[in-house]
C-alpha atoms as a PDB file:
ATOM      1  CA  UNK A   1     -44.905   7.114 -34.315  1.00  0.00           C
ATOM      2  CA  UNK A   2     -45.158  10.802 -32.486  1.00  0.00           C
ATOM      3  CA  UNK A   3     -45.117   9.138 -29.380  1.00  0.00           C
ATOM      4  CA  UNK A   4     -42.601   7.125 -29.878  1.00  0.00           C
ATOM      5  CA  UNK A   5     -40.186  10.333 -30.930  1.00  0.00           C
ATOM      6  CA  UNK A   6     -41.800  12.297 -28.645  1.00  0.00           C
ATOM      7  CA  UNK A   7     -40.054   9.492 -25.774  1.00  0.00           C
ATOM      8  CA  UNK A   8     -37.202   9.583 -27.367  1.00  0.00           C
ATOM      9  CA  UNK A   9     -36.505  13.409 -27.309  1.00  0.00           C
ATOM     10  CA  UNK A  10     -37.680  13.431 -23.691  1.00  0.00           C
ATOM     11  CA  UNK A  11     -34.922  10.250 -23.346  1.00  0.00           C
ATOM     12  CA  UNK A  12     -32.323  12.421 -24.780  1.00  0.00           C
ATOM     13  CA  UNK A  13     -33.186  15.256 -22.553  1.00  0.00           C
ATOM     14  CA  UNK A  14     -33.187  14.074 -19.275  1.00  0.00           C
ATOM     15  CA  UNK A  15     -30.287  11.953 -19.764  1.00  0.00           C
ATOM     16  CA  UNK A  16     -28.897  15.140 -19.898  1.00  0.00           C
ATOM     17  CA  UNK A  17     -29.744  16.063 -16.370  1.00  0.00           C
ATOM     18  CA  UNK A  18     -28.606  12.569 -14.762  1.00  0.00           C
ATOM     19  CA  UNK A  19     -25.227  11.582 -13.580  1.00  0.00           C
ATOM     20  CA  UNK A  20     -24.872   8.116 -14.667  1.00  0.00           C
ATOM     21  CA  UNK A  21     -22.637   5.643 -13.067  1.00  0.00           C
ATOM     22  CA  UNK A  22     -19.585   4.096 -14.855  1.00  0.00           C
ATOM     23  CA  UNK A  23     -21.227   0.442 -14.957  1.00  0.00           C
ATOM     24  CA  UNK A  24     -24.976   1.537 -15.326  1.00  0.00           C
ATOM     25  CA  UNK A  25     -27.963  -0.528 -14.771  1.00  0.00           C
ATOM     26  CA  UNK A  26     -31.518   0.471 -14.526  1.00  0.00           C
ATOM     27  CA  UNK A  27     -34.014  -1.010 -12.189  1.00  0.00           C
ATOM     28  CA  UNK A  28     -38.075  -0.515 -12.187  1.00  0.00           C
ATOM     29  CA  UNK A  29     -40.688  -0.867  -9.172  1.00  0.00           C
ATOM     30  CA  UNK A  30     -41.091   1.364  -6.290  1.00  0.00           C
ATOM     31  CA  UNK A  31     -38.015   1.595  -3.447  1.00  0.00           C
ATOM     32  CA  UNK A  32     -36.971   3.754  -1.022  1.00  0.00           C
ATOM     33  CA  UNK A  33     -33.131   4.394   0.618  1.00  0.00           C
ATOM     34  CA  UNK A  34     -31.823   6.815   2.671  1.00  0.00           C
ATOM     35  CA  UNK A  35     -29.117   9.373   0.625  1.00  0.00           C
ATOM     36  CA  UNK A  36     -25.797  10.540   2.638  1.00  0.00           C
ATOM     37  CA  UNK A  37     -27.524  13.650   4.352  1.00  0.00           C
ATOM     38  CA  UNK A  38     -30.557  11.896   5.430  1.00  0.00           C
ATOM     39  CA  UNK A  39     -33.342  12.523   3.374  1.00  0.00           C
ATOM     40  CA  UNK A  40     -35.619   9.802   2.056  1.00  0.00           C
ATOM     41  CA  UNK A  41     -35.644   8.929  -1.518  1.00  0.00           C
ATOM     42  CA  UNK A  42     -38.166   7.066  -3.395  1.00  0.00           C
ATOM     43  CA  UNK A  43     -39.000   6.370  -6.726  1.00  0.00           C
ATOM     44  CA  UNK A  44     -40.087   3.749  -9.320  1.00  0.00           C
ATOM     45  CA  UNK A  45     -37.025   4.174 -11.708  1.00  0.00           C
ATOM     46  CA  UNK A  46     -33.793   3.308 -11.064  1.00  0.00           C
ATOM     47  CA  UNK A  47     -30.296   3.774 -12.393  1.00  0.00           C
ATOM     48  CA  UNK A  48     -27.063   2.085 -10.516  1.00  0.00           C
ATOM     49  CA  UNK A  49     -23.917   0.994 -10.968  1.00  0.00           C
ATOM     50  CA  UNK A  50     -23.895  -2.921 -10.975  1.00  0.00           C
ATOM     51  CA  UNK A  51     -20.814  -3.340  -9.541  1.00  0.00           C
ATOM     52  CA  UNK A  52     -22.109  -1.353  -6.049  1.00  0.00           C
ATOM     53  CA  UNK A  53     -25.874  -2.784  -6.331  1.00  0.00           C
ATOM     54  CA  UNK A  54     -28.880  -0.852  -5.820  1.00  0.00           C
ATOM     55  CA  UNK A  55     -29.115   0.318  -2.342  1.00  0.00           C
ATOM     56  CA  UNK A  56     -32.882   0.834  -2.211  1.00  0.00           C
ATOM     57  CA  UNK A  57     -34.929  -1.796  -1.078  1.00  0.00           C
ATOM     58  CA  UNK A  58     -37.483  -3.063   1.340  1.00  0.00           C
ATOM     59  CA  UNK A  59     -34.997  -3.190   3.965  1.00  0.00           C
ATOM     60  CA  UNK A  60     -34.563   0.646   3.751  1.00  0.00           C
ATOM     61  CA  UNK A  61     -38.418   1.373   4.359  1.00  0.00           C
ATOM     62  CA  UNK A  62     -38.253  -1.839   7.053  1.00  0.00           C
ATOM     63  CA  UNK A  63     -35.217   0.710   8.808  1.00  0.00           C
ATOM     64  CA  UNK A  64     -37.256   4.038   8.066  1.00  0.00           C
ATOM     65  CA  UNK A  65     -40.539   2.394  10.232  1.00  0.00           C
ATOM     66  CA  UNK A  66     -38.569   0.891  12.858  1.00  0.00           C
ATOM     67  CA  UNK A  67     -36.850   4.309  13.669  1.00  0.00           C
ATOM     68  CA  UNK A  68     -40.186   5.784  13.209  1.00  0.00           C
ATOM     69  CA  UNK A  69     -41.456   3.070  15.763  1.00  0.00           C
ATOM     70  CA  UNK A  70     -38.952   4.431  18.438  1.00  0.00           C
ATOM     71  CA  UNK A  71     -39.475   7.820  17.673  1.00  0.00           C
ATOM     72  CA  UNK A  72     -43.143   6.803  19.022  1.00  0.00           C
ATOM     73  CA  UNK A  73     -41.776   4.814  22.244  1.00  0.00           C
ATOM     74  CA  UNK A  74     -39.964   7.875  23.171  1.00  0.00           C
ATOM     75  CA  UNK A  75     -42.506  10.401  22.016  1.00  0.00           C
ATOM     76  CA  UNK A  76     -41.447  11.715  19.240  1.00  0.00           C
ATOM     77  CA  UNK A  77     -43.617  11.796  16.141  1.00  0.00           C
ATOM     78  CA  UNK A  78     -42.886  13.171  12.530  1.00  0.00           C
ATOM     79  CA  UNK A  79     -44.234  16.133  10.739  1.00  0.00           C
ATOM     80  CA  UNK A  80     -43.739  14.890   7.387  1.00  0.00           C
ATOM     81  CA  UNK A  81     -45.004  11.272   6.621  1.00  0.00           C
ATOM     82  CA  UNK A  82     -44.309  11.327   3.197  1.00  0.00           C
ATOM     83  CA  UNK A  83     -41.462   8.939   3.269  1.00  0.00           C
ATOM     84  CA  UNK A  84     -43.623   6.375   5.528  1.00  0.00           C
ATOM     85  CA  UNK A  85     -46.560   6.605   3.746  1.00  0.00           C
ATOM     86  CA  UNK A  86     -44.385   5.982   0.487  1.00  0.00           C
ATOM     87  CA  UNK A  87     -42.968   2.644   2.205  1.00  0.00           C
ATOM     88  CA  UNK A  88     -46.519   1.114   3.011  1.00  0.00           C
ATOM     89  CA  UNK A  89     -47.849   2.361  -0.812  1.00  0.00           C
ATOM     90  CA  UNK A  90     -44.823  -0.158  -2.019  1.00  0.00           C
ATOM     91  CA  UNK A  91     -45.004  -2.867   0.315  1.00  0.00           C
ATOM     92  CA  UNK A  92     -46.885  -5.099   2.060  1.00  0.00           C
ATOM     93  CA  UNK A  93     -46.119  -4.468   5.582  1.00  0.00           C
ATOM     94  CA  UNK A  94     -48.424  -6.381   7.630  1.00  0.00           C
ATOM     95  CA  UNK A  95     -46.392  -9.116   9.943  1.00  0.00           C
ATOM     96  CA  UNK A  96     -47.740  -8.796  13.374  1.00  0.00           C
ATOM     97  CA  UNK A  97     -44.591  -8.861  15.599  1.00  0.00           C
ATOM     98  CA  UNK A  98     -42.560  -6.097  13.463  1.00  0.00           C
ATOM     99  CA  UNK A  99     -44.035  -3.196  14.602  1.00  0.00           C
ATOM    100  CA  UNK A 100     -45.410  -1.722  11.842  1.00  0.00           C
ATOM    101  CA  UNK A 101     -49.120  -1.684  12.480  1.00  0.00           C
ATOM    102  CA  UNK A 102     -48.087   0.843  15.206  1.00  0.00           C
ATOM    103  CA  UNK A 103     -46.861   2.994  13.160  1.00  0.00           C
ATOM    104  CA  UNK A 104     -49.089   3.005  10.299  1.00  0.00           C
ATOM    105  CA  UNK A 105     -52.143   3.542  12.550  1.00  0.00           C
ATOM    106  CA  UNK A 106     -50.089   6.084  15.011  1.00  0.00           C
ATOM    107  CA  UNK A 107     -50.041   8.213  11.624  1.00  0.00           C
ATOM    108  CA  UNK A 108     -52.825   7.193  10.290  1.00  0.00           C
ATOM    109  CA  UNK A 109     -51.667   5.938   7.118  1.00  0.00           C
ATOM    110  CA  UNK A 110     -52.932   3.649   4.566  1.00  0.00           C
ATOM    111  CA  UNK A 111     -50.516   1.429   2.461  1.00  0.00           C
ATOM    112  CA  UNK A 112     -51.434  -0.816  -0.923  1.00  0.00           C
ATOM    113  CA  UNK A 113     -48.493  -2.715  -0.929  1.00  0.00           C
ATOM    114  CA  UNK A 114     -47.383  -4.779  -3.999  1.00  0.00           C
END
């Protein structure tokens, strides 16, 4: 029973913090998307409008290796890998013409998938 209040005050509170959509629906499971300036976002909690869709998926992290993989071609690596190591920790990445063996041992990452 303290748990269970203790959730719900937490519930209440960080509602609070949140901007919630006018049609809101909540997804769960790890995804990643890209935000409007560029930075990677990941999480394993979701909140949408329904009427837009959830714009996180396994095609963002398939976008966010493949310009990683011609960031390589050209030379260019990343500092941070967060967002890449994120993607492979979510998914199962492992087809063998999509490039992203490259990249995962170019960086030297290690993914779980799901």
């Amino acid at each position: 029973m303290k748990n269970l209040l203790l959730g719900l005050i937490f519930a209440i509170t960080i509602s609070g913090c949140a901007k919630l959509p006018e049609n809101p629906a909540i997804s769960f499971g790890k995804k990643c998307t890209v935000d409007e300036t560029g930075n990677v976002v990941y999480s394993t909690v979701w909140i949408y409008n329904k009427e837009s869709g959830l714009e996180a998926s396994k095609e963002a992290c398939k976008e966010l290796i493949a310009t990683a993989r011609a960031g390589l071609k050209v030379g260019v690596r990343l500092t941070d890998t967060s967002s890449l190591a994120q993607c492979y920790n979510s998914y199962n990445f492992y087809a063998v013409n999509d490039g992203s063996r490259k990249v995962r041992k170019a960086y030297n990452l290690k993914g779980k998938g799901n």
